[in-house]
Protein backbone atom coordinates (compact mmCIF):
# COMPACT_ATOMS: atom_id res chain seq x y z
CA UNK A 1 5.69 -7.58 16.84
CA UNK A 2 5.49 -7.40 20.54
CA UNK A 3 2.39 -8.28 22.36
CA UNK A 4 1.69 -5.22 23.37
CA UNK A 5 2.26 -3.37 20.11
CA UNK A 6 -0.82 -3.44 17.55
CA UNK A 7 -0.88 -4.95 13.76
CA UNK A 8 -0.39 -2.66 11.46
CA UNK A 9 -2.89 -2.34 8.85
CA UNK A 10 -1.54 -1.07 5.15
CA UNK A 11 -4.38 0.12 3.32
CA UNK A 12 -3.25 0.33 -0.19
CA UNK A 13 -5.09 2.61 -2.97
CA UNK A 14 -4.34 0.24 -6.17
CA UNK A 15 -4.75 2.59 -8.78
CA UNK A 16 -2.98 5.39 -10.22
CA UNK A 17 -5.16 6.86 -12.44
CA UNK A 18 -5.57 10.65 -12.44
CA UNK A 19 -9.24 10.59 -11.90
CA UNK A 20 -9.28 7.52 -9.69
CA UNK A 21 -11.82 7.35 -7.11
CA UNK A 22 -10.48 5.31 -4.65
CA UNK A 23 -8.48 7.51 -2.45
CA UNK A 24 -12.10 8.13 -1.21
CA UNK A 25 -12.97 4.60 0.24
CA UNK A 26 -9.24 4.24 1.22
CA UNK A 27 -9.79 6.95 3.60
CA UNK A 28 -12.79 6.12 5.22
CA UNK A 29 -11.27 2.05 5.38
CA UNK A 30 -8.37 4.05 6.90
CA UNK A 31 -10.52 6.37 9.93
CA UNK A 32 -12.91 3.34 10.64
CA UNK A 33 -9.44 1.17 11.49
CA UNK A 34 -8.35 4.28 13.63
CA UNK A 35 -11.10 4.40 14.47
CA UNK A 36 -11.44 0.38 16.20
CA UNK A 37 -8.28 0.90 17.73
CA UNK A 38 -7.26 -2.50 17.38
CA UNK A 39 -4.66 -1.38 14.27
CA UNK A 40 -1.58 0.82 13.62
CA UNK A 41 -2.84 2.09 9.54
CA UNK A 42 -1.04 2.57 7.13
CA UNK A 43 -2.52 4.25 3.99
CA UNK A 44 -0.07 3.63 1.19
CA UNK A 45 -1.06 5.78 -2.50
CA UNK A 46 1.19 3.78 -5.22
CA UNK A 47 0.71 6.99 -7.02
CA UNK A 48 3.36 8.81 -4.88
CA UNK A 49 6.03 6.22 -5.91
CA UNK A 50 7.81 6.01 -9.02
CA UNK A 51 6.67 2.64 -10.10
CA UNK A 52 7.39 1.13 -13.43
CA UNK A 53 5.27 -0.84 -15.57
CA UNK A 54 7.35 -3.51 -15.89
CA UNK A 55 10.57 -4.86 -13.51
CA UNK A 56 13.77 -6.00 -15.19
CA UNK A 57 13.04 -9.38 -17.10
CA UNK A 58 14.75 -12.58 -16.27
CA UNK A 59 17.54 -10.88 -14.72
CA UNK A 60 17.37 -11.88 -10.70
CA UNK A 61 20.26 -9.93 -9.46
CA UNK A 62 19.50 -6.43 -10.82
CA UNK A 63 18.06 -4.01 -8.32
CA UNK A 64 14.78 -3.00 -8.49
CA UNK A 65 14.19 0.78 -8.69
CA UNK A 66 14.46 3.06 -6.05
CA UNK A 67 10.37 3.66 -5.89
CA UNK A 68 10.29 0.02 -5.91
CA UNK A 69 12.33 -0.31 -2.85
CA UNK A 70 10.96 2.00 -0.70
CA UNK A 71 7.24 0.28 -1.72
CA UNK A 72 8.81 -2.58 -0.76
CA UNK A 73 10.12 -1.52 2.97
CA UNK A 74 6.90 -0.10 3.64
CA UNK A 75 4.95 -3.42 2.95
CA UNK A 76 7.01 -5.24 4.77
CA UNK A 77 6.87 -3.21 7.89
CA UNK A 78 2.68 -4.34 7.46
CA UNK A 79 0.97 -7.27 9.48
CA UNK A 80 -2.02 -7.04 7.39
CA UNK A 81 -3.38 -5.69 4.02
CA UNK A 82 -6.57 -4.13 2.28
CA UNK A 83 -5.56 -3.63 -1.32
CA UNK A 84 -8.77 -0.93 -2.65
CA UNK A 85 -9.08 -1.92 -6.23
CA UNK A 86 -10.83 0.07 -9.15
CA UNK A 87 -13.76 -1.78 -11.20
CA UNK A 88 -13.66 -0.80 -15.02
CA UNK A 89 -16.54 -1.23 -17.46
C-alpha cells in the first residue's frame, strides 16, 4: 500500500444462515466506513462462496477448493478486518 492509497477495510458477514440477520449491521458498518473516508470497504458475504465445512485433513499439499481460493484472494487484498458475528441462544 502506497501512502497515498487508503486501507482497505473487509467487512465480513460470518454467517450463512438463511435467516441471518447480519447482512443488516454489515451494511450500515460498511456506509459509516464510506462514509469516514479514511477506508477502501470491502463487504465480503461468505454466503456467496462455496465454502465447505471442513478442508482436506492432514493432507498439506492438496488444493483448497475453488470458493476457498477466491475467499482467500479477497482477504488478502484487506489491510484491516471487522468479522460481524451471529449470537445464538
Amino acid at each position: 500500500m502506497s501512502v497515498t492509497e487508503k486501507p482497505t477495510l473487509a467487512i465480513i458477514i460470518g454467517s450463512i444462515r438463511p435467516d441471518r440477520f447480519g447482512p443488516t449491521p454489515a451494511s450500515w458498518l460498511a456506509e459509516e466506513a464510506q462514509l469516514h473516508g479514511s477506508f477502501d470497504v470491502d463487504l465480503i458475504d461468505l454466503g456467496d462462496y462455496a465454502l465447505p465445512m471442513e478442508l482436506a485433513g492432514d493432507d498439506p499439499a492438496a488444493t483448497p477448493p475453488a470458493g476457498v481460493l477466491r475467499l482467500g484472494e479477497r482477504l488478502a487484498a484487506a489491510d484491516a478486518f471487522v468479522l460481524v458475528t451471529p449470537v445464538y441462544n
